[in-house]
Protein backbone atom coordinates (compact mmCIF):
# COMPACT_ATOMS: atom_id res chain seq x y z
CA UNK A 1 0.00 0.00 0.00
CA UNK A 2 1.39 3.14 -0.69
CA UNK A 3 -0.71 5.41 1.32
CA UNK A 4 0.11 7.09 4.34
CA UNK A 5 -2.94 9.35 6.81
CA UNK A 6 -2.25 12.47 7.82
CA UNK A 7 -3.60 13.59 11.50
CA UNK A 8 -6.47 11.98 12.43
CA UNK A 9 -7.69 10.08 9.25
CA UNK A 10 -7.54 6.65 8.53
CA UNK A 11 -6.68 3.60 5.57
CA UNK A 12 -8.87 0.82 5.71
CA UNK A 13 -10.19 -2.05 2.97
CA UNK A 14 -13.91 -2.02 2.26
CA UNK A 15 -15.26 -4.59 -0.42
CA UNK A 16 -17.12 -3.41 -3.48
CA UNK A 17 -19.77 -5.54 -3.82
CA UNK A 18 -21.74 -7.34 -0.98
CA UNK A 19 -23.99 -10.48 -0.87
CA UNK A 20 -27.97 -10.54 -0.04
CA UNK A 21 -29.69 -13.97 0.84
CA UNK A 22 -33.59 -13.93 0.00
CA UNK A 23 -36.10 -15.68 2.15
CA UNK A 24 -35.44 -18.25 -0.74
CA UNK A 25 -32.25 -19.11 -0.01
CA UNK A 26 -30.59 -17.63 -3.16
CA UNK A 27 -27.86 -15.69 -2.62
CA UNK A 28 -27.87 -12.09 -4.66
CA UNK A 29 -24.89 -9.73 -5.42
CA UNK A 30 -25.59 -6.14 -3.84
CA UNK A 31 -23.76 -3.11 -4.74
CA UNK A 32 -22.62 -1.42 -1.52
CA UNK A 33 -24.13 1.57 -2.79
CA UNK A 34 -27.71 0.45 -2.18
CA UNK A 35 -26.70 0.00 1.69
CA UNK A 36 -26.69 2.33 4.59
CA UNK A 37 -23.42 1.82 6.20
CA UNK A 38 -20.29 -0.07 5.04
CA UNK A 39 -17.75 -2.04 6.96
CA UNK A 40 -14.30 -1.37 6.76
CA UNK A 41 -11.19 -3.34 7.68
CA UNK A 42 -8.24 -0.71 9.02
CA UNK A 43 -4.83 -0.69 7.35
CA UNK A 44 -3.33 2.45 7.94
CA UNK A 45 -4.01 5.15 11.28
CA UNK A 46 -2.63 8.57 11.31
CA UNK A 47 -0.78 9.71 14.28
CA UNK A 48 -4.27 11.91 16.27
CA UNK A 49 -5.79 14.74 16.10
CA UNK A 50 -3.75 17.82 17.30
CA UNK A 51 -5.67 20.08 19.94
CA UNK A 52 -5.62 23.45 20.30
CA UNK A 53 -3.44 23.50 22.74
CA UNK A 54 -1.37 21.57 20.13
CA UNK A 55 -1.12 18.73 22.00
CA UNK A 56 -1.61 15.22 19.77
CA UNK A 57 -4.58 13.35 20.28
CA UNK A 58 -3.73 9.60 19.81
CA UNK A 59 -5.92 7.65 17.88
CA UNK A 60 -8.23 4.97 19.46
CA UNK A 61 -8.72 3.10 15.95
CA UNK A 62 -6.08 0.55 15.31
CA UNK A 63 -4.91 -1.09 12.50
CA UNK A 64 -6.90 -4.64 11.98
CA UNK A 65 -10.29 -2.67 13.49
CA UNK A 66 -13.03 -3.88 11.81
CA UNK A 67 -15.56 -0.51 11.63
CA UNK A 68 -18.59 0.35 10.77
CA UNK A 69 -19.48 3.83 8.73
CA UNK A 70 -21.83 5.75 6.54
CA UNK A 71 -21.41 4.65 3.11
CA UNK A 72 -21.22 7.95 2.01
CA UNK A 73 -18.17 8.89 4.62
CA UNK A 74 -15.36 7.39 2.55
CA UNK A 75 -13.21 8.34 -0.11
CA UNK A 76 -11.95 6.26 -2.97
CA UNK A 77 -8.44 5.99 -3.19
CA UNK A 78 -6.95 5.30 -6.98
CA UNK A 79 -6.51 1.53 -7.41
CA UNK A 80 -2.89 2.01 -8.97
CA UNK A 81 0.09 1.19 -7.57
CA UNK A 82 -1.60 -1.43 -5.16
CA UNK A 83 -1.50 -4.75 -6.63
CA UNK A 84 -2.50 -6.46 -3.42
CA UNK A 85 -5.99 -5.93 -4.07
CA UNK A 86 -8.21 -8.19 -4.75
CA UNK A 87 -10.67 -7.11 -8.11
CA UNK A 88 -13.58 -7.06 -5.05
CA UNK A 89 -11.52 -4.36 -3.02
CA UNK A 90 -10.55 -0.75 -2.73
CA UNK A 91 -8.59 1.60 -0.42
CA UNK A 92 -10.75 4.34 1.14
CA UNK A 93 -10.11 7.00 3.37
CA UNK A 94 -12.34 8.54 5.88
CA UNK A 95 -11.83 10.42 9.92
CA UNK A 96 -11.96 8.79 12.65
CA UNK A 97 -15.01 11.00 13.80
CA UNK A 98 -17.12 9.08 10.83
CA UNK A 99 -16.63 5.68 12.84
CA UNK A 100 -20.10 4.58 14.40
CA UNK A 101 -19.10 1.47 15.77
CA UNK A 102 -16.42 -1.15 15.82
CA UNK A 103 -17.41 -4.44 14.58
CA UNK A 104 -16.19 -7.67 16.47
């Protein structure tokens, strides 16, 4: 990965596409844009916010979190340069403030 967050924003690895299961049984692909919230695996953490005082606020988020957020919090990172990815993947980059919960 060749991103780095600045201050209190954060890396993580969301999947494109999701899965539905109808009362059926059948299992449907679902773009993530048609939910409410994605969830986000945490690759990267900045170092905190910085105060007024200009004291550094450490981050609680660490890398490997599992979080939950908006779907329309995060910000597409460009795919090149990261050949780890899997076709199903991207890099996004969001605040720490935009977390809702973290996801066990």
């Amino acid at each position: 990965m060749n991103y780095s967050p600045l201050s209190n924003r954060i890396v993580g690895k969301m999947k494109k596409r999701g899965e539905r299961t109808l009362a059926s049984g059948i299992v449907v692909p679902v773009d993530v844009s048609q939910s409410p919230y994605v969830i986000v695996k945490v690759v990267a953490v900045g170092r905190g916010h910085i105060a007024y005082s200009g004291e550094v606020v450490k981050m609680e988020t660490k890398i490997g979190d599992k979080v939950m957020l908006v779907n329309m919090t995060p910000f597409v990172l460009p795919r090149e340069g990261n050949p780890e990815l899997a076709d199903d993947e991207d890099y996004v980059v969001f605040q720490e403030s935009d977390i809702y919960v973290r996801v066990d």
